[in-house]
PDB file of N, CA and C in Angstrom:
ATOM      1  N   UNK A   1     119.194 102.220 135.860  1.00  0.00           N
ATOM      2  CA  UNK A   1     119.596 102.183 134.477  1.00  0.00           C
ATOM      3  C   UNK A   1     118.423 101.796 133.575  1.00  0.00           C
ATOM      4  N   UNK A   2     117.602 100.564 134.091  1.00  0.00           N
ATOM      5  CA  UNK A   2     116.466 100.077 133.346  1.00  0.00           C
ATOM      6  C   UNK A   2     115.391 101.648 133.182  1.00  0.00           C
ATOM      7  N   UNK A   3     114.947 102.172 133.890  1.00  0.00           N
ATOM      8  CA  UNK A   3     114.246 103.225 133.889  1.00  0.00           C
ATOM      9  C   UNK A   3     115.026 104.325 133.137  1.00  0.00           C
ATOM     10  N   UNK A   4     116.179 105.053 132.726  1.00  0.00           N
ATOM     11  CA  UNK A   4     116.861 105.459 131.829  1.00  0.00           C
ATOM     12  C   UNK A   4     116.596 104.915 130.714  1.00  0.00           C
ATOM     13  N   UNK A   5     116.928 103.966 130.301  1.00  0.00           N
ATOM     14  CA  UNK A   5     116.684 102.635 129.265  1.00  0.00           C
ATOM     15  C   UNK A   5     115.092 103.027 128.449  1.00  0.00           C
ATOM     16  N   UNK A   6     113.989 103.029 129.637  1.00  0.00           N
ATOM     17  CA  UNK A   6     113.027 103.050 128.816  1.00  0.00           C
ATOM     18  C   UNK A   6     112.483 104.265 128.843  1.00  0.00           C
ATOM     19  N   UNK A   7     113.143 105.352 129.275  1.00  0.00           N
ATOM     20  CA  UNK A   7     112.571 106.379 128.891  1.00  0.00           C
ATOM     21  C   UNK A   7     113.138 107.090 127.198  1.00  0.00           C
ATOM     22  N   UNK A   8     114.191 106.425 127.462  1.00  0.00           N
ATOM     23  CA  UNK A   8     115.056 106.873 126.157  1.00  0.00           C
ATOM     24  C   UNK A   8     114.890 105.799 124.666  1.00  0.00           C
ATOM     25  N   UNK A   9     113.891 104.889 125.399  1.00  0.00           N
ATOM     26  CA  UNK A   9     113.471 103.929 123.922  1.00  0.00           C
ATOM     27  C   UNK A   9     112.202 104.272 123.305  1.00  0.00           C
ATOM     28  N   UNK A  10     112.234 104.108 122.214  1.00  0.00           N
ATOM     29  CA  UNK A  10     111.277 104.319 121.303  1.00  0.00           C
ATOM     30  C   UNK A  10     109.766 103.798 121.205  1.00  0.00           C
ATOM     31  N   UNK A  11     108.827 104.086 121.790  1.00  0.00           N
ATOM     32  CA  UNK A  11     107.389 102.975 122.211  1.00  0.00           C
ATOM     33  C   UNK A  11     106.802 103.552 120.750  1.00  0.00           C
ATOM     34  N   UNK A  12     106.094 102.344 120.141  1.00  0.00           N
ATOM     35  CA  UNK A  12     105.083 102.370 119.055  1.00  0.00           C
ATOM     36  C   UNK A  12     104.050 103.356 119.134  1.00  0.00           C
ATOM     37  N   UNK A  13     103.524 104.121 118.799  1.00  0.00           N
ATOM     38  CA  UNK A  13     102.572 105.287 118.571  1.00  0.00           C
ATOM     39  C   UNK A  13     100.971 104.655 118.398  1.00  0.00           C
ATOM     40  N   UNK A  14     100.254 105.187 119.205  1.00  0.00           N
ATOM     41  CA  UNK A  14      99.176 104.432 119.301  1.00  0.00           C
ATOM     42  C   UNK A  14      98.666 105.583 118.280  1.00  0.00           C
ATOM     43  N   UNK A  15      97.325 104.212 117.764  1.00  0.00           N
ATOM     44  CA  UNK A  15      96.535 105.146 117.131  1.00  0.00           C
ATOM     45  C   UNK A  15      95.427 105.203 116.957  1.00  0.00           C
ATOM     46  N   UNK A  16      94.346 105.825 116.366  1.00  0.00           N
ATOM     47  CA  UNK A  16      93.088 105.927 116.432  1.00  0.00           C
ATOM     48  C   UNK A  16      92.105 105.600 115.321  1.00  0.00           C
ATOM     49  N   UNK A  17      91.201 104.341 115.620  1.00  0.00           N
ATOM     50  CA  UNK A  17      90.288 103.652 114.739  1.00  0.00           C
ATOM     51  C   UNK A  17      88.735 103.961 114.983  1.00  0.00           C
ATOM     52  N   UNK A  18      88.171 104.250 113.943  1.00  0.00           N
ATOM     53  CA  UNK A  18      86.798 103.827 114.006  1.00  0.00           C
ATOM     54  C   UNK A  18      86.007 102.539 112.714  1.00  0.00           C
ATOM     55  N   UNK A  19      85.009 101.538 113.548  1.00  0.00           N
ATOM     56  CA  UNK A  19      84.385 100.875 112.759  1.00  0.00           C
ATOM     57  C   UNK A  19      83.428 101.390 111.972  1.00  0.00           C
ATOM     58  N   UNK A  20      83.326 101.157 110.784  1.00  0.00           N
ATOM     59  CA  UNK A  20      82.434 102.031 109.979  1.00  0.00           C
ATOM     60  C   UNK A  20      81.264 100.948 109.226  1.00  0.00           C
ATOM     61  N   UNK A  21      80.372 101.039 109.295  1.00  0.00           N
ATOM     62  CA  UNK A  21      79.050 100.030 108.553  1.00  0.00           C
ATOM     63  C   UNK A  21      79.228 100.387 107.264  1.00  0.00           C
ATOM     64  N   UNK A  22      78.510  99.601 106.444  1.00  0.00           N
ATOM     65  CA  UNK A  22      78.539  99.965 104.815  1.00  0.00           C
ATOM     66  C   UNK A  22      78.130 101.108 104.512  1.00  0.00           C
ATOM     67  N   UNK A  23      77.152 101.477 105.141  1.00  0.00           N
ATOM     68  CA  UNK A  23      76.531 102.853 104.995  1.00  0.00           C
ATOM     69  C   UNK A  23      77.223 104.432 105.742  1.00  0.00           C
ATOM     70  N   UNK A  24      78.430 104.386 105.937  1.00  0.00           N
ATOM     71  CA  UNK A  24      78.958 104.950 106.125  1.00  0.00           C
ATOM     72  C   UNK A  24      79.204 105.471 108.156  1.00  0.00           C
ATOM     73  N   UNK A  25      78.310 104.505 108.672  1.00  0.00           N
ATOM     74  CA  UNK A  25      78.010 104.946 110.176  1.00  0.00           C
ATOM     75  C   UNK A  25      78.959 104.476 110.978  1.00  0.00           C
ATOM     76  N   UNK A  26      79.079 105.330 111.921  1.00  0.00           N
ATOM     77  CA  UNK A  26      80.512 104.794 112.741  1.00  0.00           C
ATOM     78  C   UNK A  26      80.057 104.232 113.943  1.00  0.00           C
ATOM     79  N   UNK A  27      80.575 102.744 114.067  1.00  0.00           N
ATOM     80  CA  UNK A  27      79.885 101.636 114.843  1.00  0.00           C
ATOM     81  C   UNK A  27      80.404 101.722 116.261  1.00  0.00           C
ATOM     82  N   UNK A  28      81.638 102.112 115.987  1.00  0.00           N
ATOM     83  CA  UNK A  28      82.940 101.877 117.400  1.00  0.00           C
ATOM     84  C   UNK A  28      83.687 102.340 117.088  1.00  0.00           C
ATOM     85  N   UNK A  29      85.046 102.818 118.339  1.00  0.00           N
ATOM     86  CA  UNK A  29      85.784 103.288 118.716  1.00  0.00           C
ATOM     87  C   UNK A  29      86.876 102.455 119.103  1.00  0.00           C
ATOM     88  N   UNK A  30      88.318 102.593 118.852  1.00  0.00           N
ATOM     89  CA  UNK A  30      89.249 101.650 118.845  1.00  0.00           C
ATOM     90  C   UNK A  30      90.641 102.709 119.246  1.00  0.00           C
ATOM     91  N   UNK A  31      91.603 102.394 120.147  1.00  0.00           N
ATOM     92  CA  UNK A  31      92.696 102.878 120.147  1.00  0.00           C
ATOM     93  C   UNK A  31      94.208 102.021 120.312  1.00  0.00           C
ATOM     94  N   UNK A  32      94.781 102.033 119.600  1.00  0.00           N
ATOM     95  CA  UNK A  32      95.881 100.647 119.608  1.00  0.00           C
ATOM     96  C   UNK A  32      97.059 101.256 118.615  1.00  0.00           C
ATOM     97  N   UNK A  33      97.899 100.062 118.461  1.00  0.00           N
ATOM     98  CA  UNK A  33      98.745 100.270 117.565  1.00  0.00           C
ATOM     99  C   UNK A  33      98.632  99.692 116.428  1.00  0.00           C
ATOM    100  N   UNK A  34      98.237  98.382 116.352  1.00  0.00           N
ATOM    101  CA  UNK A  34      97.748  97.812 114.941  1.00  0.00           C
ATOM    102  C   UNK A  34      95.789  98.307 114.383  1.00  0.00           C
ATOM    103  N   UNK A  35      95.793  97.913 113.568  1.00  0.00           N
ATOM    104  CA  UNK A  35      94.405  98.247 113.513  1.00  0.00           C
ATOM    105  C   UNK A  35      93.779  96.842 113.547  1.00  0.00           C
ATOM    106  N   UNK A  36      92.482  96.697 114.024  1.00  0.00           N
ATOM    107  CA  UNK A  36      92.027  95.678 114.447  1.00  0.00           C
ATOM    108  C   UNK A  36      91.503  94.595 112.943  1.00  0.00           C
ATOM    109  N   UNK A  37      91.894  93.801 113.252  1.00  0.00           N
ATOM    110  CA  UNK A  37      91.751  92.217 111.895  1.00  0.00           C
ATOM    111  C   UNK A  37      90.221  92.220 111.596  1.00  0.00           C
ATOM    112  N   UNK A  38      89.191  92.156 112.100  1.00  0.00           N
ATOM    113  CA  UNK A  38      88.097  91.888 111.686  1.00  0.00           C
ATOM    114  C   UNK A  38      86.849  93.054 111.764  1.00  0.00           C
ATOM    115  N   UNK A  39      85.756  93.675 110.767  1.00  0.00           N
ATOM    116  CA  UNK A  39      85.466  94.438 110.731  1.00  0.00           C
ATOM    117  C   UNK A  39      86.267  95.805 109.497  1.00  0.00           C
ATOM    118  N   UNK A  40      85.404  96.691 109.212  1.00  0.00           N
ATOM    119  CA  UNK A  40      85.489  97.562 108.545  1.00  0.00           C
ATOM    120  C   UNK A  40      86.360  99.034 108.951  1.00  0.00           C
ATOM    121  N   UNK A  41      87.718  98.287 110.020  1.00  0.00           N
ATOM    122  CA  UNK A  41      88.302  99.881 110.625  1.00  0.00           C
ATOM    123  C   UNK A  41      88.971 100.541 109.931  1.00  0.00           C
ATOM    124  N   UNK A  42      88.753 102.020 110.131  1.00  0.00           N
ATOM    125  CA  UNK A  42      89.323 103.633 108.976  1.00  0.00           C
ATOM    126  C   UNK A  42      90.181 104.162 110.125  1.00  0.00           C
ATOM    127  N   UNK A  43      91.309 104.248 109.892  1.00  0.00           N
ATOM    128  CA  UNK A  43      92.167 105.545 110.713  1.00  0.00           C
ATOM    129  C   UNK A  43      91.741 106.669 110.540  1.00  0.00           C
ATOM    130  N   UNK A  44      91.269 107.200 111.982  1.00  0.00           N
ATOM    131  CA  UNK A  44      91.111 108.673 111.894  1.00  0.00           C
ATOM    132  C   UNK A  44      92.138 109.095 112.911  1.00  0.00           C
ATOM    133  N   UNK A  45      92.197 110.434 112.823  1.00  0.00           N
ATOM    134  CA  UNK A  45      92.843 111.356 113.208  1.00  0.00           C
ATOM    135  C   UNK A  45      92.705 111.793 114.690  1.00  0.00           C
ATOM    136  N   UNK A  46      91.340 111.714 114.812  1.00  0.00           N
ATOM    137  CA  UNK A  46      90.998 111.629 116.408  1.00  0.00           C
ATOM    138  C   UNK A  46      89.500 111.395 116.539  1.00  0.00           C
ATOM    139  N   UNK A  47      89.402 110.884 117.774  1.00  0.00           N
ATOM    140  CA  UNK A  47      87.844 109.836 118.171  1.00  0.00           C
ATOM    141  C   UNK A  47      87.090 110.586 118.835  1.00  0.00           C
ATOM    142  N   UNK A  48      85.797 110.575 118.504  1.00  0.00           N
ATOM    143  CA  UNK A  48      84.684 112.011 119.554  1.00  0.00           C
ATOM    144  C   UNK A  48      83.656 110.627 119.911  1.00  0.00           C
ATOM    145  N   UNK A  49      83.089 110.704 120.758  1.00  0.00           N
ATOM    146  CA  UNK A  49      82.016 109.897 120.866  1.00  0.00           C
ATOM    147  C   UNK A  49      81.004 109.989 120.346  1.00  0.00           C
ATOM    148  N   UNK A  50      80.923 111.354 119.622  1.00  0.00           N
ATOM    149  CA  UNK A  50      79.643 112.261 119.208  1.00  0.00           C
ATOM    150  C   UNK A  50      79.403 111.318 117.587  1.00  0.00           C
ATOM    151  N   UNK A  51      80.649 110.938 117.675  1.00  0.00           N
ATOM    152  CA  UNK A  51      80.420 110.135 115.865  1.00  0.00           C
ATOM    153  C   UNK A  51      79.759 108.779 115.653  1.00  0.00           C
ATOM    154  N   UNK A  52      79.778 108.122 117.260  1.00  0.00           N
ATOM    155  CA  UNK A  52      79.218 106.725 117.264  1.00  0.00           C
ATOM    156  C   UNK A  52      77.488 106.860 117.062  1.00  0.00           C
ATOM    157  N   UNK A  53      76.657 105.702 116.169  1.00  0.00           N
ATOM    158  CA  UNK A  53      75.365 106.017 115.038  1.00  0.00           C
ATOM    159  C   UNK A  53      75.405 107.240 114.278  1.00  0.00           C
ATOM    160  N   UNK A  54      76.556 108.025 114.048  1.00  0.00           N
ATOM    161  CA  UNK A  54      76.769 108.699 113.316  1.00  0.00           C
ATOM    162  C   UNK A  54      77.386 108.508 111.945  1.00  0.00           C
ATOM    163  N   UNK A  55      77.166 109.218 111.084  1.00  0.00           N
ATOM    164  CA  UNK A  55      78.362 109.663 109.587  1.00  0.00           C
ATOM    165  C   UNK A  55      79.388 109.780 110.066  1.00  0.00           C
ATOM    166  N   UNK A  56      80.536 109.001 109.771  1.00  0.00           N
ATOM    167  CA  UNK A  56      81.770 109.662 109.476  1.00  0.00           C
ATOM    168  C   UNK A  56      82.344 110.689 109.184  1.00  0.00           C
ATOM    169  N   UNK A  57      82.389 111.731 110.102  1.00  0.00           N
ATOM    170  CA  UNK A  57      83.058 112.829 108.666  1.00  0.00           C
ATOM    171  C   UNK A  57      84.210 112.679 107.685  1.00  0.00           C
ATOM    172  N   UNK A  58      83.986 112.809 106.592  1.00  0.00           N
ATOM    173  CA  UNK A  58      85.209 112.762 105.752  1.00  0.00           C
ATOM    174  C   UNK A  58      86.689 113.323 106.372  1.00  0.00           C
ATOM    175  N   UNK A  59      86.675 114.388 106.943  1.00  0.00           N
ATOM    176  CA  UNK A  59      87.750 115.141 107.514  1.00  0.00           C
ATOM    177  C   UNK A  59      88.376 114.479 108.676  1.00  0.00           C
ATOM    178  N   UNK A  60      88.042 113.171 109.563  1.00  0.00           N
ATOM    179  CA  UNK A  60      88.439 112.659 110.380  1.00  0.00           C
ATOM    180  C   UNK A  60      89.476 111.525 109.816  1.00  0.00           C
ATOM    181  N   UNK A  61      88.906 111.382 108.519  1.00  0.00           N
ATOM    182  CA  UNK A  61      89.474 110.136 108.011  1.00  0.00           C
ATOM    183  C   UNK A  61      91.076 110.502 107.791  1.00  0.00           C
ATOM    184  N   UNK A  62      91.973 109.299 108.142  1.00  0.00           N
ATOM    185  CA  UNK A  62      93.614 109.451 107.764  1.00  0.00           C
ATOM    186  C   UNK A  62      93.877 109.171 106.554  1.00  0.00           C
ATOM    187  N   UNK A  63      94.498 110.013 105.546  1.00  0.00           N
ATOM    188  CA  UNK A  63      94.805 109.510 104.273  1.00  0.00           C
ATOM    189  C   UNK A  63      95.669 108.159 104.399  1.00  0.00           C
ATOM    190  N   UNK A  64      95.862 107.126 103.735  1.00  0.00           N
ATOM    191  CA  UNK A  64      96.636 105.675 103.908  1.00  0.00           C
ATOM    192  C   UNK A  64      98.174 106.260 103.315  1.00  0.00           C
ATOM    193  N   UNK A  65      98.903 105.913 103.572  1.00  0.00           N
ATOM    194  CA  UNK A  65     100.754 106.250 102.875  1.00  0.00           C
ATOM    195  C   UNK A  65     100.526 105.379 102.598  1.00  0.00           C
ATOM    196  N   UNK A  66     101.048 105.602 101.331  1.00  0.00           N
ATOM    197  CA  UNK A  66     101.195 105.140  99.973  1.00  0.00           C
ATOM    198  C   UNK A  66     102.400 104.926  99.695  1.00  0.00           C
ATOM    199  N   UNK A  67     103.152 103.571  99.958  1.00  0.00           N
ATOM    200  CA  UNK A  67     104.632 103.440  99.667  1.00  0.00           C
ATOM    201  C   UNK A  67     105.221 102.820  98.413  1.00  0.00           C
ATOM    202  N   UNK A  68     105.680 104.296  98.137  1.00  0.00           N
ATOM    203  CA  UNK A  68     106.326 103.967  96.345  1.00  0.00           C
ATOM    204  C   UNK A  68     107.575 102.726  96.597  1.00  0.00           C
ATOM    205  N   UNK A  69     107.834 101.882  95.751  1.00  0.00           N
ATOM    206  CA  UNK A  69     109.044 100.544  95.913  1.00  0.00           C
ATOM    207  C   UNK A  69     110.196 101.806  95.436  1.00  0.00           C
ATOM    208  N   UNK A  70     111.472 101.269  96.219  1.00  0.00           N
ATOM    209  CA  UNK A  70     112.299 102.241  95.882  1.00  0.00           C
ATOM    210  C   UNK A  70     113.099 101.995  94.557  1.00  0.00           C
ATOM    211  N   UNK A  71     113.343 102.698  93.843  1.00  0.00           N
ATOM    212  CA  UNK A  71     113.522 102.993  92.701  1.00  0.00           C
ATOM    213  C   UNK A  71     115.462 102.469  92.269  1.00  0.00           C
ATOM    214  N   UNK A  72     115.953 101.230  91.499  1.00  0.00           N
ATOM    215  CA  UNK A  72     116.812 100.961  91.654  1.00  0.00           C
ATOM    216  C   UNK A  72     117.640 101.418  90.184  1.00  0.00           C
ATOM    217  N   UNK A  73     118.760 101.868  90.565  1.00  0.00           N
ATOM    218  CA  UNK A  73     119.135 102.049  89.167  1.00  0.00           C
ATOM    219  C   UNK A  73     119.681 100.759  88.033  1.00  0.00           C
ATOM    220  N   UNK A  74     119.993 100.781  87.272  1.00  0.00           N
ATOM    221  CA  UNK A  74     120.484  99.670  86.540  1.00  0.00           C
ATOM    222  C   UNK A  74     121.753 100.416  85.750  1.00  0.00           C
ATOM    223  N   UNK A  75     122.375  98.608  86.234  1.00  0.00           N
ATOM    224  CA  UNK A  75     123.697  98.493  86.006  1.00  0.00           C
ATOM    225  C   UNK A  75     124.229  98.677  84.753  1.00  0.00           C
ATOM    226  N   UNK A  76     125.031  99.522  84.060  1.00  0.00           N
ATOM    227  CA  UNK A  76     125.529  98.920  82.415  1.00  0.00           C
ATOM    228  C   UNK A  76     125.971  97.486  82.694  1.00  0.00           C
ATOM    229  N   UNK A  77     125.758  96.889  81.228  1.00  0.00           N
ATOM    230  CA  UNK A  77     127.035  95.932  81.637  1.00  0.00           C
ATOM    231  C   UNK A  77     128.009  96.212  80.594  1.00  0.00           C
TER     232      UNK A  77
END
């Protein structure tokens, strides 16, 4: 049942970080679910090794969601 159980539950979605220097160079490689607390990490989309002392490409980068507050109506009184 336990093995039913966890195939049918929902696991957190890992995802993909790189550290980026001020100058735009990508320091490291990161894969997790949170993004890591200390340092300069950008969600990208997917990790090449080819990018580490490299530029970032712009196109790797994940746009951030942007969460609008939900919109409440108001009451007459």
């Amino acid at each position: 049942m336990f093995l039913l159980w966890s195939m049918l539950a929902r696991r957190p979605q890992r995802r993909s970080f790189a550290l980026v220097d001020n100058a735009g160079i990508c320091r490291g490689l990161h894969h997790g679910i949170d993004r890591p607390t200390s340092g300069n990490w950008v969600e990208v989309s997917e990790t090449s090794l080819a990018w580490l002392d490299q530029p970032l490409p712009a196109s790797a980068r994940v746009a951030p969601v942007v969460r609008q507050p939900s919109r409440r109506n108001a009451l007459a009184a």
